[in-house]
PDB file of N, CA and C in Angstrom:
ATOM      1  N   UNK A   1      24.294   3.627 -72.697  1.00  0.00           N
ATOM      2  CA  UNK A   1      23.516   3.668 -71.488  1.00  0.00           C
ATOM      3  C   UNK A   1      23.554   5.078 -70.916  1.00  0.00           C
ATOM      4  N   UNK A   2      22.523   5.687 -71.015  1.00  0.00           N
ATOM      5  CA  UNK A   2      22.024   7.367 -70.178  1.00  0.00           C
ATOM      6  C   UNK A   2      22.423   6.923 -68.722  1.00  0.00           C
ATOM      7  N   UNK A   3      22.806   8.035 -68.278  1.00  0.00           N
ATOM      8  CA  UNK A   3      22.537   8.261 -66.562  1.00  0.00           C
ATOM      9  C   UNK A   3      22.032   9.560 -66.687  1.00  0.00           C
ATOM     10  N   UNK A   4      20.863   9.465 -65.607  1.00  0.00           N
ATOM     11  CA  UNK A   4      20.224  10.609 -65.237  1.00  0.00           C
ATOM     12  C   UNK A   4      20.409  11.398 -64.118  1.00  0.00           C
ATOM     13  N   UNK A   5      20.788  12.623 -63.800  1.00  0.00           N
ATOM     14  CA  UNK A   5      20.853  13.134 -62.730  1.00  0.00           C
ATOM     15  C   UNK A   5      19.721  14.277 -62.375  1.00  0.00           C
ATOM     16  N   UNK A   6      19.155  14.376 -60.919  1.00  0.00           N
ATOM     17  CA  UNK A   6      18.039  15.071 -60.709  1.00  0.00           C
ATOM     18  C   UNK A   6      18.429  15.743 -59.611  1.00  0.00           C
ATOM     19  N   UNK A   7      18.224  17.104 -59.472  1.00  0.00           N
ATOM     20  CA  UNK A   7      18.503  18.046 -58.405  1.00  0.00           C
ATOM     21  C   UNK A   7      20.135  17.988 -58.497  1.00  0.00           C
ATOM     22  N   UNK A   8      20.885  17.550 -59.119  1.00  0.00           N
ATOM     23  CA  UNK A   8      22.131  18.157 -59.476  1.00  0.00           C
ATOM     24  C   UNK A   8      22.904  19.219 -59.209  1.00  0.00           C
ATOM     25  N   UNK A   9      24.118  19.489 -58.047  1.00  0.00           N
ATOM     26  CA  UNK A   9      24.465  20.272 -57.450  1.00  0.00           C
ATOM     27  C   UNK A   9      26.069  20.228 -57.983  1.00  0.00           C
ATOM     28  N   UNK A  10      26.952  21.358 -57.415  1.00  0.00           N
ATOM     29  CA  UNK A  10      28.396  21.084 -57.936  1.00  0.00           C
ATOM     30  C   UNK A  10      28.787  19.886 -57.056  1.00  0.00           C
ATOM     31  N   UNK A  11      28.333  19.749 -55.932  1.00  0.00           N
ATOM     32  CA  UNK A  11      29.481  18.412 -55.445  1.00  0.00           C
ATOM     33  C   UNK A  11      28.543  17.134 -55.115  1.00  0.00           C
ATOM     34  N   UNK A  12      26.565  17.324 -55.519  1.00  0.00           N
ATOM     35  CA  UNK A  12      26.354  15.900 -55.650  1.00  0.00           C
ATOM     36  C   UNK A  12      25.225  15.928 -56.495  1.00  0.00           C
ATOM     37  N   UNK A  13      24.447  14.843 -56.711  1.00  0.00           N
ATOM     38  CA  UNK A  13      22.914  14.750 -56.847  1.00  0.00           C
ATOM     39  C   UNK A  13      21.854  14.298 -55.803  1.00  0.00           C
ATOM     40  N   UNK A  14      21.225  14.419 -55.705  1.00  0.00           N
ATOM     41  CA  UNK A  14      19.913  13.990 -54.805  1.00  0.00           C
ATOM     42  C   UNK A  14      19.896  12.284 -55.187  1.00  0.00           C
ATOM     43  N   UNK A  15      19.683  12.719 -56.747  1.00  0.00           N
ATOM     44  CA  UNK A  15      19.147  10.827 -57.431  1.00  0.00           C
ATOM     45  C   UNK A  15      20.075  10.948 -58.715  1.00  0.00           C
ATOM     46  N   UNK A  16      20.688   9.779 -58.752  1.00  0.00           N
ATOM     47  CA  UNK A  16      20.649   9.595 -59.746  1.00  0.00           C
ATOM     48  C   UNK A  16      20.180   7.695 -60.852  1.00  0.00           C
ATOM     49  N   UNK A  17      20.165   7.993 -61.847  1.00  0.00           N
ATOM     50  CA  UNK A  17      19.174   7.181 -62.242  1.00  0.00           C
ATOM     51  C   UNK A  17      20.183   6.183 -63.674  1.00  0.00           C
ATOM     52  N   UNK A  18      20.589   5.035 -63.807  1.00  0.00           N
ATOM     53  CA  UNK A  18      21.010   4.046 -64.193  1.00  0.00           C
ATOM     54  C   UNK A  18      20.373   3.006 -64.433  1.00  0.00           C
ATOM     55  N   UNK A  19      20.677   2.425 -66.022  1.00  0.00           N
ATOM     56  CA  UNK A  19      20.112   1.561 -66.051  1.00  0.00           C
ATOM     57  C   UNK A  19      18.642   0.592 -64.954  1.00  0.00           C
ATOM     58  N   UNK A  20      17.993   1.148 -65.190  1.00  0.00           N
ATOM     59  CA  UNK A  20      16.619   1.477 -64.874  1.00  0.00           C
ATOM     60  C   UNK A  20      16.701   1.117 -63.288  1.00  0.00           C
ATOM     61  N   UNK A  21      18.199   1.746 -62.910  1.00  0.00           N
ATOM     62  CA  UNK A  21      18.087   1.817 -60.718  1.00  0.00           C
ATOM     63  C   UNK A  21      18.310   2.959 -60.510  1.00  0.00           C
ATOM     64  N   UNK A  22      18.002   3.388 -59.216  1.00  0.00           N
ATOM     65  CA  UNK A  22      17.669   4.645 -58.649  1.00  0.00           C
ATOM     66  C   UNK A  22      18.507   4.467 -57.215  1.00  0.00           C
ATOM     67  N   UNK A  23      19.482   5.514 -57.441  1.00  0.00           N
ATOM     68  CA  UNK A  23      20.286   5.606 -56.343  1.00  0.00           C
ATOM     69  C   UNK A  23      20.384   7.075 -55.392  1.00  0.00           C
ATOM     70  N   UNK A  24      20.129   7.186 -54.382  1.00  0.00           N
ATOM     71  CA  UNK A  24      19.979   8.264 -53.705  1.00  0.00           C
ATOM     72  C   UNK A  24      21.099   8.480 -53.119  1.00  0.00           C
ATOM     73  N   UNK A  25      21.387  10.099 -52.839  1.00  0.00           N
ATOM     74  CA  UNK A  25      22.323  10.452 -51.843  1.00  0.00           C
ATOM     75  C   UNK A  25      21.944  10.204 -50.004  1.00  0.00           C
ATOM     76  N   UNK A  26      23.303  10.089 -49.479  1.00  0.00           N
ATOM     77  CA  UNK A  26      22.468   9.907 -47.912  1.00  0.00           C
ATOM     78  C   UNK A  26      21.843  10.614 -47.630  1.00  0.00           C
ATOM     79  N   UNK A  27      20.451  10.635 -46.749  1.00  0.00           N
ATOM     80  CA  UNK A  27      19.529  11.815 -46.503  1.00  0.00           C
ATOM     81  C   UNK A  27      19.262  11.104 -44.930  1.00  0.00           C
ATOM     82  N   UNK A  28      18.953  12.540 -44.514  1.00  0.00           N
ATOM     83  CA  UNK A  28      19.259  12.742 -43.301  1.00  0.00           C
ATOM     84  C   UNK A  28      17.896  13.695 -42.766  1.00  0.00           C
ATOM     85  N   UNK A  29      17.244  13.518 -41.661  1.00  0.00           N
ATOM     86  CA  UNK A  29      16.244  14.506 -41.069  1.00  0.00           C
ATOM     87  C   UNK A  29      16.255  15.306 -39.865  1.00  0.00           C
ATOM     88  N   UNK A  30      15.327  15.736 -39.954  1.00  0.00           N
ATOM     89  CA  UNK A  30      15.251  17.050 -38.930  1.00  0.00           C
ATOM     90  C   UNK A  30      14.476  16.628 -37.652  1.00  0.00           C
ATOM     91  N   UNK A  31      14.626  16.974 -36.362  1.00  0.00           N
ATOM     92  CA  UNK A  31      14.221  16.426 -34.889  1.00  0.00           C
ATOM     93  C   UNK A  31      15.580  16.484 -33.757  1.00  0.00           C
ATOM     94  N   UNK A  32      15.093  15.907 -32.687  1.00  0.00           N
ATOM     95  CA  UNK A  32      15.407  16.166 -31.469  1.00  0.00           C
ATOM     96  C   UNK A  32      15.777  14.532 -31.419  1.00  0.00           C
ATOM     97  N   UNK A  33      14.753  13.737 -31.760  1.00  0.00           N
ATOM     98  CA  UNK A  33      15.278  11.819 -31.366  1.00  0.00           C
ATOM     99  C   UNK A  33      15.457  11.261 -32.160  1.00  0.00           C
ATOM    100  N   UNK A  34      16.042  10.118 -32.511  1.00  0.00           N
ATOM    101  CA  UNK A  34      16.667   9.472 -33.321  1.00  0.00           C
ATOM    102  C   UNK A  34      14.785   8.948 -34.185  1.00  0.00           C
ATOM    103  N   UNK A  35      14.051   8.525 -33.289  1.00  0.00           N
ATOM    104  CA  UNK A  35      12.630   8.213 -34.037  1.00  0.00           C
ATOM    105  C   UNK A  35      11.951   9.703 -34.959  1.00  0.00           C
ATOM    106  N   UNK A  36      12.340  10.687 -34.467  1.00  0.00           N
ATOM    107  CA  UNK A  36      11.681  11.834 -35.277  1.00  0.00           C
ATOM    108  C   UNK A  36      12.692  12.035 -36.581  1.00  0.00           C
ATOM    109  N   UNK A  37      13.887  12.014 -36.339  1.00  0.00           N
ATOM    110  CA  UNK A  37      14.878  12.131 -37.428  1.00  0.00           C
ATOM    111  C   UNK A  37      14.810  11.319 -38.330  1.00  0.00           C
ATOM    112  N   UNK A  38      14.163   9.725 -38.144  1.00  0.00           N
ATOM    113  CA  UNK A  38      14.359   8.393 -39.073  1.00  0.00           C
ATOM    114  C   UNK A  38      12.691   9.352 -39.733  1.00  0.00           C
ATOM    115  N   UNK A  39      12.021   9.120 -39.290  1.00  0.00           N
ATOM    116  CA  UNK A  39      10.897   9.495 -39.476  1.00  0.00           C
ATOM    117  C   UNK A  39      10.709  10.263 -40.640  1.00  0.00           C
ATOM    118  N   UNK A  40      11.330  11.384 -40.417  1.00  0.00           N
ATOM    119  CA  UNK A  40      11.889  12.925 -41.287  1.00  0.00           C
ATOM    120  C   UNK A  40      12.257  12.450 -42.563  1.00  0.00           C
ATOM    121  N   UNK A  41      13.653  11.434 -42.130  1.00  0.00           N
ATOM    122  CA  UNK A  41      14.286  11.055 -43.511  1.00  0.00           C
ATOM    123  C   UNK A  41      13.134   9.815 -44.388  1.00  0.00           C
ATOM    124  N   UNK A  42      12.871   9.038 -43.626  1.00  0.00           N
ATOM    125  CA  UNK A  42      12.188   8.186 -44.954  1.00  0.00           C
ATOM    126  C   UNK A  42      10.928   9.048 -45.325  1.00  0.00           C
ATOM    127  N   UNK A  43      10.425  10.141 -45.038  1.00  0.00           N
ATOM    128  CA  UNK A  43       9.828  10.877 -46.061  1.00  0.00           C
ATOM    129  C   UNK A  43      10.150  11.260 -47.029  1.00  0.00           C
ATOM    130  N   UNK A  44      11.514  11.811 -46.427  1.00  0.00           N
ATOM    131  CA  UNK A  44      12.585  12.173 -47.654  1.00  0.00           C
ATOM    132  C   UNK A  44      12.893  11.394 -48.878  1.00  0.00           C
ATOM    133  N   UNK A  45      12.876  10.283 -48.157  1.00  0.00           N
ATOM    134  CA  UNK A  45      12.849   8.754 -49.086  1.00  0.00           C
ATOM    135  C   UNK A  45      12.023   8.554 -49.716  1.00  0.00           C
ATOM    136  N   UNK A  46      10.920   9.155 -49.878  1.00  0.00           N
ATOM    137  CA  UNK A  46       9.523   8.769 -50.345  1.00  0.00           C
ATOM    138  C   UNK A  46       9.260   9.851 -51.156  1.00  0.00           C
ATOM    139  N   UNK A  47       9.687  11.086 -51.029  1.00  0.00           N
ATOM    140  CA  UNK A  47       9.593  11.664 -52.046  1.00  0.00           C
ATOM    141  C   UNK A  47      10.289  11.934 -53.685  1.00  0.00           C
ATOM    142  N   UNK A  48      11.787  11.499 -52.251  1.00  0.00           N
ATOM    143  CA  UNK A  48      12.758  11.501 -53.414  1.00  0.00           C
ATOM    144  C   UNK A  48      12.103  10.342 -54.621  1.00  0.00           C
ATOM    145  N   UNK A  49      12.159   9.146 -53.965  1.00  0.00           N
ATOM    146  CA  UNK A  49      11.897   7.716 -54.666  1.00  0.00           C
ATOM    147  C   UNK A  49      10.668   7.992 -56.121  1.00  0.00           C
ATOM    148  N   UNK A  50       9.789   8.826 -55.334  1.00  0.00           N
ATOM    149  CA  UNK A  50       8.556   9.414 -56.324  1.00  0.00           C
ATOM    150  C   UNK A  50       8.818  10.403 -56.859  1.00  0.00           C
ATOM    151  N   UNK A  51      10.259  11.099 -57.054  1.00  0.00           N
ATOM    152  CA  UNK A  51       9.944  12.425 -58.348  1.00  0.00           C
ATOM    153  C   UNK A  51      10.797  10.975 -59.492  1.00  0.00           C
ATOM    154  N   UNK A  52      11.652  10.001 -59.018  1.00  0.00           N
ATOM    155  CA  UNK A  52      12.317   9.560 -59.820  1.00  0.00           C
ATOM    156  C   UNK A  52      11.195   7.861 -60.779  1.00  0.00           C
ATOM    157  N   UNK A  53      10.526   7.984 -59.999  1.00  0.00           N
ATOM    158  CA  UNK A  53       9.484   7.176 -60.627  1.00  0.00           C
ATOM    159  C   UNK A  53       9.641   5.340 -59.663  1.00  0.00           C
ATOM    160  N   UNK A  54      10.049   6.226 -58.720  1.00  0.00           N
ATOM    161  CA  UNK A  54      10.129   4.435 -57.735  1.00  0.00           C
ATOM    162  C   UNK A  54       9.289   4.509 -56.886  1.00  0.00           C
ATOM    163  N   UNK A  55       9.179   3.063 -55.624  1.00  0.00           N
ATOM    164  CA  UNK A  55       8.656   3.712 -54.672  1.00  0.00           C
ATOM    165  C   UNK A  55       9.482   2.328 -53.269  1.00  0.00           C
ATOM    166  N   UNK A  56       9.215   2.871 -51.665  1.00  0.00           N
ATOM    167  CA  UNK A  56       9.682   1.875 -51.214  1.00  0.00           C
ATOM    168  C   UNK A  56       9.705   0.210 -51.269  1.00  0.00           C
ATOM    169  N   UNK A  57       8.409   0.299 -52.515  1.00  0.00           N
ATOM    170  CA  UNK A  57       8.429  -1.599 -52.566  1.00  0.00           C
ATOM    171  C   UNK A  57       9.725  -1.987 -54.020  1.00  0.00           C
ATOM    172  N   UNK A  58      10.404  -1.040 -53.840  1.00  0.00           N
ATOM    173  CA  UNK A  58      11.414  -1.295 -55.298  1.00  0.00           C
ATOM    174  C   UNK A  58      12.664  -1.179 -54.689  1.00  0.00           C
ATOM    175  N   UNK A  59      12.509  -1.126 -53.263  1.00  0.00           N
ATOM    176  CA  UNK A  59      13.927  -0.896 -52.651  1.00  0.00           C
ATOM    177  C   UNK A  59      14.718  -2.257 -52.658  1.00  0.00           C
ATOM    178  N   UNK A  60      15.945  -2.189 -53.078  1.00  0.00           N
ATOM    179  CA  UNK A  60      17.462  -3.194 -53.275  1.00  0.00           C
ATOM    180  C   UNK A  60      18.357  -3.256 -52.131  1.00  0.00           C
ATOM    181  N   UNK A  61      18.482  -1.672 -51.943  1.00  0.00           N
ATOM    182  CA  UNK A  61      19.783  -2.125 -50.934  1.00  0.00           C
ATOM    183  C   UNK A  61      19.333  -0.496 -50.219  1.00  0.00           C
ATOM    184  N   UNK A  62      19.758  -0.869 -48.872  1.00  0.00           N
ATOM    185  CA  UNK A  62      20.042   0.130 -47.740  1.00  0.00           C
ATOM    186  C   UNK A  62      20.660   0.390 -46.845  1.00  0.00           C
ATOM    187  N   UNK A  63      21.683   1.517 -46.873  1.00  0.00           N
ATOM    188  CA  UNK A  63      22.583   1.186 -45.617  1.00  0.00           C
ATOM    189  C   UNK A  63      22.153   1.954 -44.860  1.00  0.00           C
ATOM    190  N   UNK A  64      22.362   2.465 -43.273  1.00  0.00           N
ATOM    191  CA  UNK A  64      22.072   2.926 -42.463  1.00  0.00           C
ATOM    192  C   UNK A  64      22.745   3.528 -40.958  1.00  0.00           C
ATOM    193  N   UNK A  65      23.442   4.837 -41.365  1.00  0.00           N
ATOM    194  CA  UNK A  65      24.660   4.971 -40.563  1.00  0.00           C
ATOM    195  C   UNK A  65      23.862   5.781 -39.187  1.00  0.00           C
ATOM    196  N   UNK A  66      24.031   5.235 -37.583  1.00  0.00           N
ATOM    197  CA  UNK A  66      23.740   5.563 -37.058  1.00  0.00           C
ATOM    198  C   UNK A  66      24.808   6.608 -36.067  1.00  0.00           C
ATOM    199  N   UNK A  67      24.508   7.472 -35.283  1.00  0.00           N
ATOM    200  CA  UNK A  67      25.477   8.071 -34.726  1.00  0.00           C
ATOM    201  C   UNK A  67      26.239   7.298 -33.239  1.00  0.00           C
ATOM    202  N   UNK A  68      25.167   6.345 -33.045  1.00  0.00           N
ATOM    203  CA  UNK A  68      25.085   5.641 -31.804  1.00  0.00           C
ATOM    204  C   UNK A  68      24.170   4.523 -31.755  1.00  0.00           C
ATOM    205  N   UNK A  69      25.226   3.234 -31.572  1.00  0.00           N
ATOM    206  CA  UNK A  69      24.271   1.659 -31.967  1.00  0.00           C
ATOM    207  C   UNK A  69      23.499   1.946 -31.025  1.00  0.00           C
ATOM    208  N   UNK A  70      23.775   2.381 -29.836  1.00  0.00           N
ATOM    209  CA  UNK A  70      22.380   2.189 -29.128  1.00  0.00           C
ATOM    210  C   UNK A  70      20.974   2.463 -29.706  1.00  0.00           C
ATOM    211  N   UNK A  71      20.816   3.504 -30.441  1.00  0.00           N
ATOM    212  CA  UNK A  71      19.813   3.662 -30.963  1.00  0.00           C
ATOM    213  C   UNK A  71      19.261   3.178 -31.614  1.00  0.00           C
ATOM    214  N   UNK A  72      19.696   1.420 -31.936  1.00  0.00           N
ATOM    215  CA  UNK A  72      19.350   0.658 -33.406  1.00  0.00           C
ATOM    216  C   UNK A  72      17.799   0.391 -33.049  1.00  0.00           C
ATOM    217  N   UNK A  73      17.540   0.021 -31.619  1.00  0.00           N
ATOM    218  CA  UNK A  73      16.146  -0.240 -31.604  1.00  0.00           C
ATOM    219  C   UNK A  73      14.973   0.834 -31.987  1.00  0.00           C
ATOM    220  N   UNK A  74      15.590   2.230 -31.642  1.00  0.00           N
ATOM    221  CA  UNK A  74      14.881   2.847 -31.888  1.00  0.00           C
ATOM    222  C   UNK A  74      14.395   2.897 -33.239  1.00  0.00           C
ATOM    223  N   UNK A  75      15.651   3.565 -34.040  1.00  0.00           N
ATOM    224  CA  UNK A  75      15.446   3.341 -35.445  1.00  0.00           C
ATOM    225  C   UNK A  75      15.067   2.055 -35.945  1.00  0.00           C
ATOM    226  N   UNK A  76      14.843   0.923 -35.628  1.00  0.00           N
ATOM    227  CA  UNK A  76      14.142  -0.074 -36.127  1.00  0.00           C
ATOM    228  C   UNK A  76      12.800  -0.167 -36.167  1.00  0.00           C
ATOM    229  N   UNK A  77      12.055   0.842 -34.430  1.00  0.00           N
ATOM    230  CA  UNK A  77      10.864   0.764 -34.941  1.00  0.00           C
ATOM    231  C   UNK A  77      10.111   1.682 -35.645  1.00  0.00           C
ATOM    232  N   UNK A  78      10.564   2.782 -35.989  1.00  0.00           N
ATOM    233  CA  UNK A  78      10.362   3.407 -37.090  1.00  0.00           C
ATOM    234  C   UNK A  78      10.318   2.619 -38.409  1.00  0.00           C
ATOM    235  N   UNK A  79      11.539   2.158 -38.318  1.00  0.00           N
ATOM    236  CA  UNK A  79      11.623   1.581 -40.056  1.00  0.00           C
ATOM    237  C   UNK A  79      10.673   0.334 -40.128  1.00  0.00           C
ATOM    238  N   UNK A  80      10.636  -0.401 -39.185  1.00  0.00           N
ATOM    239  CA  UNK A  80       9.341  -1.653 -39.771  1.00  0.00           C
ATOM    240  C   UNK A  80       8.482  -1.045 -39.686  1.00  0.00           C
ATOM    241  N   UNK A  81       7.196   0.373 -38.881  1.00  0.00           N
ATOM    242  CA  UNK A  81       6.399   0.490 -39.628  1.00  0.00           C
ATOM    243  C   UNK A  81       6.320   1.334 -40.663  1.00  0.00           C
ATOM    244  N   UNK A  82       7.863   1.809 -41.419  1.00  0.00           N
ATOM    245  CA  UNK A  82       7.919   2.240 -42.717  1.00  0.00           C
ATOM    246  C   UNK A  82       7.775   0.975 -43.501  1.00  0.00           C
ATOM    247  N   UNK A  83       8.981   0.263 -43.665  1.00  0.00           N
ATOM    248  CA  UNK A  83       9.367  -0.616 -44.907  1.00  0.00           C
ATOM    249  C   UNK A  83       8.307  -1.334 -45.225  1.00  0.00           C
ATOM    250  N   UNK A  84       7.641  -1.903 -46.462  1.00  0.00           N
ATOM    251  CA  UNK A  84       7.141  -2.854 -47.057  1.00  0.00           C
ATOM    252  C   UNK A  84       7.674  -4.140 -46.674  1.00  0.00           C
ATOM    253  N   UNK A  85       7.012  -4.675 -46.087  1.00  0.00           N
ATOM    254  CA  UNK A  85       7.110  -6.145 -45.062  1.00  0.00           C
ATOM    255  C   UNK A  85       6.773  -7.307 -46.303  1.00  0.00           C
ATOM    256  N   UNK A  86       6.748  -7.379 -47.704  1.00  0.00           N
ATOM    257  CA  UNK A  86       6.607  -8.197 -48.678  1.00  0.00           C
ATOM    258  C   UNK A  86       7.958  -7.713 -49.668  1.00  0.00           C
ATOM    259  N   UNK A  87       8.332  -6.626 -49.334  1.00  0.00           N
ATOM    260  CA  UNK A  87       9.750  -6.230 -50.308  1.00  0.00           C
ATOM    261  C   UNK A  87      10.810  -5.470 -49.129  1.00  0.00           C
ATOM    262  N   UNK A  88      11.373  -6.337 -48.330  1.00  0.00           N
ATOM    263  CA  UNK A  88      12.622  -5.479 -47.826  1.00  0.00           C
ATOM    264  C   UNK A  88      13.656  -5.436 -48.503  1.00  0.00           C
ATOM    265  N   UNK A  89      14.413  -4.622 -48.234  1.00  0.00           N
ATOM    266  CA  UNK A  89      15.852  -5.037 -49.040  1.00  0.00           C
ATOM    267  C   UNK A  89      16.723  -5.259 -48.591  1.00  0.00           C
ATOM    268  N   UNK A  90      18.247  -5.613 -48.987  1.00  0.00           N
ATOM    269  CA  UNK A  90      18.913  -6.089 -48.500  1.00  0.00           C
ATOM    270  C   UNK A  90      19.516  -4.587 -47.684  1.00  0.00           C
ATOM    271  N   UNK A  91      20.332  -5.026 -46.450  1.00  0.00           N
ATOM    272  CA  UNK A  91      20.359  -3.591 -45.277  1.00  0.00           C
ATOM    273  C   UNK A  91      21.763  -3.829 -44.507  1.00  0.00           C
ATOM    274  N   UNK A  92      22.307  -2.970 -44.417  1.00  0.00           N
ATOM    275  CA  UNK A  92      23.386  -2.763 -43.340  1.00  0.00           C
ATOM    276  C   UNK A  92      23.099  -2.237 -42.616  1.00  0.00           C
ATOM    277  N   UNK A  93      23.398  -1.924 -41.699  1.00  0.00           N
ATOM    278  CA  UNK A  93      23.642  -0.681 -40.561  1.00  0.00           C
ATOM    279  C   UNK A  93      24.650  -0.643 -39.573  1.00  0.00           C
ATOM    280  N   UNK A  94      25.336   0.548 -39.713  1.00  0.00           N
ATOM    281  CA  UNK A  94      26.636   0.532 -38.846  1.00  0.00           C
ATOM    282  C   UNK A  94      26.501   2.110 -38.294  1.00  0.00           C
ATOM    283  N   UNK A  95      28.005   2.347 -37.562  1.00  0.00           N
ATOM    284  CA  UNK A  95      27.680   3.613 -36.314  1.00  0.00           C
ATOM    285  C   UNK A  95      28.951   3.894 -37.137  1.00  0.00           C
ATOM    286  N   UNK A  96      28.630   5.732 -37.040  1.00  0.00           N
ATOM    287  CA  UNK A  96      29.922   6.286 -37.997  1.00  0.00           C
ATOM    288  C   UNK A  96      29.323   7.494 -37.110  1.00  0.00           C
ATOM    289  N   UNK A  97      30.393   8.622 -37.343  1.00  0.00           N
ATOM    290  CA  UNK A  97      30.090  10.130 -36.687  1.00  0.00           C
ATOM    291  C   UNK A  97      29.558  10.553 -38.340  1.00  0.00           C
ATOM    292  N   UNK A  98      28.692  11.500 -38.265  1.00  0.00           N
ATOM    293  CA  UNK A  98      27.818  11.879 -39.331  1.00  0.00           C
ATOM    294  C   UNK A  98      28.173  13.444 -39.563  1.00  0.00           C
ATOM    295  N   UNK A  99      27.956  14.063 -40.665  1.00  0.00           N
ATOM    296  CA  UNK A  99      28.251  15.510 -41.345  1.00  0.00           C
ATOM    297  C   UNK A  99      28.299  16.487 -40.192  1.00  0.00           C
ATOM    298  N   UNK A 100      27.333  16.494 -38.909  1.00  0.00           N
ATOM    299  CA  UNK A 100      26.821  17.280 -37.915  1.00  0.00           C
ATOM    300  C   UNK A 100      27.096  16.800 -36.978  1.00  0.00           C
ATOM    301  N   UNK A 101      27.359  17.231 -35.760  1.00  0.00           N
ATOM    302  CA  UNK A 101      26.357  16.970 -33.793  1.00  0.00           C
ATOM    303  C   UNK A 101      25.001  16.547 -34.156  1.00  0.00           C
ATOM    304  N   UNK A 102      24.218  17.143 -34.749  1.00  0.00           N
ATOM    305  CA  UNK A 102      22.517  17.111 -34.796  1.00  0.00           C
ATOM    306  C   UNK A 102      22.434  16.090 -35.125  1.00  0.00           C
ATOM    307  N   UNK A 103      23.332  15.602 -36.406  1.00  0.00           N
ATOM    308  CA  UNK A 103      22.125  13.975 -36.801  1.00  0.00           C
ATOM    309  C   UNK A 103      22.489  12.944 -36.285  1.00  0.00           C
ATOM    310  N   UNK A 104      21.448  12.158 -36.076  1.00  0.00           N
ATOM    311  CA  UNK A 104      21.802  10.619 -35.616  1.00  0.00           C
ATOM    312  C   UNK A 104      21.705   9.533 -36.380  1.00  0.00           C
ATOM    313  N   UNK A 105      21.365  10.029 -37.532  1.00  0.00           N
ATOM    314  CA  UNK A 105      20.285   8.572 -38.592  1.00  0.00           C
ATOM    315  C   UNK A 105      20.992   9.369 -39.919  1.00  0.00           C
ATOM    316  N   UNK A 106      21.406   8.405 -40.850  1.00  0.00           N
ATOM    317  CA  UNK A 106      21.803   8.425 -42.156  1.00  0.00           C
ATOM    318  C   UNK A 106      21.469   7.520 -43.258  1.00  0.00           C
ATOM    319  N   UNK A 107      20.289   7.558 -43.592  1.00  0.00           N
ATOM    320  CA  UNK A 107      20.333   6.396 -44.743  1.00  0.00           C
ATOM    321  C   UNK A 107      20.464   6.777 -46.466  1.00  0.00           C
ATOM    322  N   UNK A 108      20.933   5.656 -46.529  1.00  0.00           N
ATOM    323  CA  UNK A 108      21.225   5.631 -48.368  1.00  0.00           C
ATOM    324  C   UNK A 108      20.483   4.614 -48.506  1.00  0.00           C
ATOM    325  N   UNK A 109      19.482   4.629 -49.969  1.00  0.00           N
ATOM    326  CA  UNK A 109      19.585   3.705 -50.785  1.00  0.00           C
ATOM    327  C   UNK A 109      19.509   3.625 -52.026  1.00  0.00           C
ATOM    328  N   UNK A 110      19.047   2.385 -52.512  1.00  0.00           N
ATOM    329  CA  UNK A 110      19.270   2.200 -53.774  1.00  0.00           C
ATOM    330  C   UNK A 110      17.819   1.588 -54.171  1.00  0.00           C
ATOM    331  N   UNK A 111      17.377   1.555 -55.307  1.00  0.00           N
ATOM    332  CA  UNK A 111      16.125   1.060 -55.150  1.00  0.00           C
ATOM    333  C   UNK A 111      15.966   0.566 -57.475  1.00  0.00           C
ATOM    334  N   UNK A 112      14.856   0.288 -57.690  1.00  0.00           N
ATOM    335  CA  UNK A 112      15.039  -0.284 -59.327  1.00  0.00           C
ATOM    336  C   UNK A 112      13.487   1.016 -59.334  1.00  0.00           C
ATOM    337  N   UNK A 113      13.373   0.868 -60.683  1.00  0.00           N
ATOM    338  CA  UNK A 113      12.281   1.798 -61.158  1.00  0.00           C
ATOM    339  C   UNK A 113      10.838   0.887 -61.198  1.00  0.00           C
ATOM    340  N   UNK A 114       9.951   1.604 -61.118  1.00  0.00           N
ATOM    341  CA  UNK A 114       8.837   1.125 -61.019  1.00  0.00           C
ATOM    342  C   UNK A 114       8.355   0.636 -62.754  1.00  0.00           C
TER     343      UNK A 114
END
């Protein structure tokens, strides 16, 4: 069984790719509110997902580290009118202090190949 790694750095990868799933590193975006930052990142998500040959309706699992639960509503309504409302996936979300001050939104996921 190959594993694939893409954008490959000394201490991570962006994607890497297993038995035909696609696992991303946490990605994180750029802004001032927790809605511009979610925003930021599931682009991120969307591109990443598409150099590796997925897309958000192949998503499995997602976790979602916020800097502050309060913000879950926010970041929720971002993400329902991201996510595919016929393929969600299965989701956590919990409050952790994140790499920075700046970010508020952290998601990982995992997703299968198209």
């Amino acid at each position: 069984m190959s594993i694939r790694r893409i954008d490959a750095g000394p201490r991570m990868s962006d994607i890497v790719i297993h038995n035909n799933t696609v696992y991303l590193a946490g990605q994180v975006g750029e802004g001032a509110t927790v809605a511009e930052q979610t925003k930021d990142t599931l682009a991120k998500i969307d591109a990443l997902l598409a150099k590796a040959g997925s897309s958000k309706s192949k998503l499995l699992q997602t976790i979602i580290w916020l800097d502050d639960m309060a913000n879950f509503g926010e970041m929720n309504a971002v993400w329902d009118a991201w996510v595919d409302p016929a393929n969600t996936p299965a989701r956590a979300t919990g409050e952790a202090k994140l790499a920075a001050p700046k970010y508020k939104v952290e998601i990982i996921v995992v997703a299968a190949l198209d």
